[in-house]
C-alpha atoms as a PDB file:
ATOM      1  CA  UNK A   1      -8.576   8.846   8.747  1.00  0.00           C
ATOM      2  CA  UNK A   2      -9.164   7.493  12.092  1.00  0.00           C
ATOM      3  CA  UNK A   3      -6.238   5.941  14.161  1.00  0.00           C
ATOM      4  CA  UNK A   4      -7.373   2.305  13.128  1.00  0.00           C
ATOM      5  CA  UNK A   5      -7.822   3.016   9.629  1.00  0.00           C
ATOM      6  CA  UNK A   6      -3.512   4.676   9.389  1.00  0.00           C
ATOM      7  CA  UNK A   7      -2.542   1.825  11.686  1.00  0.00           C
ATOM      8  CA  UNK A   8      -3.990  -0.905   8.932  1.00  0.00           C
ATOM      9  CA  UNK A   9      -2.764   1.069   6.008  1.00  0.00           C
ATOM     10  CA  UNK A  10       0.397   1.381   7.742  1.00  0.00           C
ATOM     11  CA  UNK A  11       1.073  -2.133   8.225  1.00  0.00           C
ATOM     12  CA  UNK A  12      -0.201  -2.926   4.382  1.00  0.00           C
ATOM     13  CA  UNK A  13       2.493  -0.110   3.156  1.00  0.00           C
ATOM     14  CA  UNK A  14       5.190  -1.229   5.778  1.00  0.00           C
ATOM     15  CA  UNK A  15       5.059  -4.841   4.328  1.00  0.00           C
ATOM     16  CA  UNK A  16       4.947  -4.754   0.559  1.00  0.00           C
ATOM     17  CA  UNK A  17       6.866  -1.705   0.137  1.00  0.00           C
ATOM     18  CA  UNK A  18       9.251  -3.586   2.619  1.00  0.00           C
ATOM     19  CA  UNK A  19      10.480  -0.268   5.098  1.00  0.00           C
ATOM     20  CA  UNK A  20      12.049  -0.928   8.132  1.00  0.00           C
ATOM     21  CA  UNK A  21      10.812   0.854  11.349  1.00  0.00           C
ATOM     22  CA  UNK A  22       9.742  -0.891  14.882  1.00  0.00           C
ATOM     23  CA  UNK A  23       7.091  -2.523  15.607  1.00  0.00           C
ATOM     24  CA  UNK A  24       5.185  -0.553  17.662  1.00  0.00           C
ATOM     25  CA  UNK A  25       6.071   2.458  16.476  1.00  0.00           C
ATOM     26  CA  UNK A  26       3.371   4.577  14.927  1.00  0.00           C
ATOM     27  CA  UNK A  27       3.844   7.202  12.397  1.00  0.00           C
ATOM     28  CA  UNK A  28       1.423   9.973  11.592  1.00  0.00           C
ATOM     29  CA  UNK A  29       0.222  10.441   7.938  1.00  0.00           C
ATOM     30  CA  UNK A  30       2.646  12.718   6.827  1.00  0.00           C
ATOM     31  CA  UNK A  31       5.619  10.914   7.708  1.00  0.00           C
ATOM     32  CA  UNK A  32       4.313   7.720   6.370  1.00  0.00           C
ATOM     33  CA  UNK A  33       3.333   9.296   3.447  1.00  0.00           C
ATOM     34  CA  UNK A  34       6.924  10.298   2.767  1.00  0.00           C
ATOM     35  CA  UNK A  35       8.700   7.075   3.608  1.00  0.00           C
ATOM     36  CA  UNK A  36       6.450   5.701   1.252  1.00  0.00           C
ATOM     37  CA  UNK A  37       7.460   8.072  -1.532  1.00  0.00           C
ATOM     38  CA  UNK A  38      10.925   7.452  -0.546  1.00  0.00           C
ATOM     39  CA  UNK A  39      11.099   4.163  -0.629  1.00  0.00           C
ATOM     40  CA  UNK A  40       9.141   4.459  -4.382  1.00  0.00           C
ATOM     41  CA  UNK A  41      12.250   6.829  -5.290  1.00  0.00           C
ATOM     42  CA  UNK A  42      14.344   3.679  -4.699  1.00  0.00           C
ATOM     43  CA  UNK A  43      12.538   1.328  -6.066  1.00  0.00           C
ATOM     44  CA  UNK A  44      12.566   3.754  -9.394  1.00  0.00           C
ATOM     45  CA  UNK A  45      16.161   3.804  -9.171  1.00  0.00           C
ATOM     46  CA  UNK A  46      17.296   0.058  -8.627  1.00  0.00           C
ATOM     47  CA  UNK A  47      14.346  -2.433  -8.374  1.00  0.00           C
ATOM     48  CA  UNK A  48      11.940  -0.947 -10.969  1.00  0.00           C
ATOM     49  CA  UNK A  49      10.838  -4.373 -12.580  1.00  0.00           C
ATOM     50  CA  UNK A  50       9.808  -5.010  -8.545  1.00  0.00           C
ATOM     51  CA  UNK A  51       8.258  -2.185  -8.077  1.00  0.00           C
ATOM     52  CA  UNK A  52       5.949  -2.351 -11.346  1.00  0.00           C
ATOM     53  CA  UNK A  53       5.134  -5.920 -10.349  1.00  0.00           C
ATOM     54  CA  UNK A  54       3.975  -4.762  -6.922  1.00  0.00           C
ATOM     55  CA  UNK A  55       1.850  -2.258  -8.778  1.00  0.00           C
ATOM     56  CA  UNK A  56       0.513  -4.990 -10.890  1.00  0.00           C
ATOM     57  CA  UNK A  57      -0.287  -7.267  -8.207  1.00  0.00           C
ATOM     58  CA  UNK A  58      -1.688  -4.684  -5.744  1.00  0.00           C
ATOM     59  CA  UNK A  59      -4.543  -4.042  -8.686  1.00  0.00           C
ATOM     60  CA  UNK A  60      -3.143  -0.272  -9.136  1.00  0.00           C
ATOM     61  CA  UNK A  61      -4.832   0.619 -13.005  1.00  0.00           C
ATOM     62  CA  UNK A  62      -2.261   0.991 -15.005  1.00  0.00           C
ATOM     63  CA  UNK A  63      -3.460   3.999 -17.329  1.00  0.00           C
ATOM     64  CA  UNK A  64      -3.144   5.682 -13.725  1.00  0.00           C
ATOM     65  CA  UNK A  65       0.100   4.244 -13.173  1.00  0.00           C
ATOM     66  CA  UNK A  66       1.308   5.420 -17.333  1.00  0.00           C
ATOM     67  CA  UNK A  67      -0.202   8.804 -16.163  1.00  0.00           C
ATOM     68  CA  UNK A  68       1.766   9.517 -13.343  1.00  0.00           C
ATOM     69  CA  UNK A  69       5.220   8.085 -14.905  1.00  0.00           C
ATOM     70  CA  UNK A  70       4.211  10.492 -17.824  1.00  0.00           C
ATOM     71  CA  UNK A  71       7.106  13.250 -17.973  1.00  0.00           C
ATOM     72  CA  UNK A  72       4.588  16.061 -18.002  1.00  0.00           C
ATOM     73  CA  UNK A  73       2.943  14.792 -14.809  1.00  0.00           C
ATOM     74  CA  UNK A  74       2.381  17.697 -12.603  1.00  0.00           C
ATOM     75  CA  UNK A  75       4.584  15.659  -9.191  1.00  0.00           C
ATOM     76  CA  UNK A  76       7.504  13.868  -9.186  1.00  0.00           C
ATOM     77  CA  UNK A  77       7.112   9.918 -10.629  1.00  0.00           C
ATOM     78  CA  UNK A  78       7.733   8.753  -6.600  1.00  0.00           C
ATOM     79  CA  UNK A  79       5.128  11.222  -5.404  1.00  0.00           C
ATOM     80  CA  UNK A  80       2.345  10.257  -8.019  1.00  0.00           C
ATOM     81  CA  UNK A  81       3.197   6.675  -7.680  1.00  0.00           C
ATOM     82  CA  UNK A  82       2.713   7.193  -3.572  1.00  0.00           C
ATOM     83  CA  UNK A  83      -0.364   8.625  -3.781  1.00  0.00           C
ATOM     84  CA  UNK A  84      -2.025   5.865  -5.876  1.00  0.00           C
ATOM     85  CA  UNK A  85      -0.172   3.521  -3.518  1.00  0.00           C
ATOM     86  CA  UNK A  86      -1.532   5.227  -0.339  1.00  0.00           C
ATOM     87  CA  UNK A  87      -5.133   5.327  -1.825  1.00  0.00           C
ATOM     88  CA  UNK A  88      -5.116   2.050  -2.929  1.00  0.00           C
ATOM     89  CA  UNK A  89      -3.782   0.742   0.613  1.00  0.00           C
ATOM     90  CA  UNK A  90      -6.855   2.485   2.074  1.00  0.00           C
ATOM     91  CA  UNK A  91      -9.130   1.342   0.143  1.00  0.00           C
ATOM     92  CA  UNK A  92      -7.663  -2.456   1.242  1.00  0.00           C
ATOM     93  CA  UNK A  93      -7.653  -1.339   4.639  1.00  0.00           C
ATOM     94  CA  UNK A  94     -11.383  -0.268   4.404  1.00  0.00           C
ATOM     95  CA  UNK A  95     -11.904  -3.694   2.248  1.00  0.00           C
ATOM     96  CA  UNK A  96     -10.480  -6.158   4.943  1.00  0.00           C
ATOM     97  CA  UNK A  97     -12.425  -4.042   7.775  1.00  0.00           C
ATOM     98  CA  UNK A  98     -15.771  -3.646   6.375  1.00  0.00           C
ATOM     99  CA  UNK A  99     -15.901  -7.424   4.907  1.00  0.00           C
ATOM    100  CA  UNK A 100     -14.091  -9.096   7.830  1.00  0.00           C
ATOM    101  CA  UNK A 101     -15.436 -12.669   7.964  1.00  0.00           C
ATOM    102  CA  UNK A 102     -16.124 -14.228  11.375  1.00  0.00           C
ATOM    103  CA  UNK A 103     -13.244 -16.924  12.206  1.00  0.00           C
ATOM    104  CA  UNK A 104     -14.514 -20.302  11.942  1.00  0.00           C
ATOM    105  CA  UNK A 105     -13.437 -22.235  15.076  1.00  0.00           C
ATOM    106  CA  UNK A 106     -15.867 -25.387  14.951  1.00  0.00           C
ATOM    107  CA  UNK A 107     -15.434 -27.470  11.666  1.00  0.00           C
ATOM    108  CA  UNK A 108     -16.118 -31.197  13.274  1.00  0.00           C
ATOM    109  CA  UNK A 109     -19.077 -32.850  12.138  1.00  0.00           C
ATOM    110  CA  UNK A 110     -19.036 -30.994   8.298  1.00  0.00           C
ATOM    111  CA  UNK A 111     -18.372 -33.688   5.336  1.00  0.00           C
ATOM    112  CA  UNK A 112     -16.097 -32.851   2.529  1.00  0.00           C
END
């Protein structure tokens, strides 16, 4: 993953998941990765109903999600749950950058 690509899934992961770091400060893949799982081993704990929703509304398949949560999964629920997260947050990140639209700065003269 180029530096681009983590910065965009950063910033997707650092605002729905809601984790507090500065601005400008950029963290490699690893320790993202493990904030992220962190912050889903909270979000297990006390806001589950939240974190579910997020799930739901990020378009995370839920047979993946039921798979992970499954007691014989082979990682931890937070870990499995992370890694769906941080693929799915890539795949936005590639989404947003490969379909960009152009910004549309002249709309005078068009009729609605």
């Amino acid at each position: 993953m180029d530096k681009k690509e983590l910065a965009d899934t950063q910033a997707l992961i650092v605002r729905d998941f809601e984790i507090e770091k500065s601005p400008d400060e950029q963290l490699s893949e690893e320790a993202l990765f493990q904030l992220l799982a962190d912050q889903i081993a909270y979000m297990i704990e006390y806001r589950l109903e939240f974190l579910l929703s997020l799930m739901y509304r990020m378009d995370i398949d839920e047979r993946k999600v039921n798979k992970v949560l499954h007691p014989a999964a082979e990682d931890p629920a937070n870990i499995g749950l992370a890694k769906l997260v941080w693929d799915r947050q890539q795949q936005r990140a590639f989404t947003k950058k490969f379909y960009k639209q152009d910004q549309l700065d002249d709309l005078d003269g068009l009729e609605l």
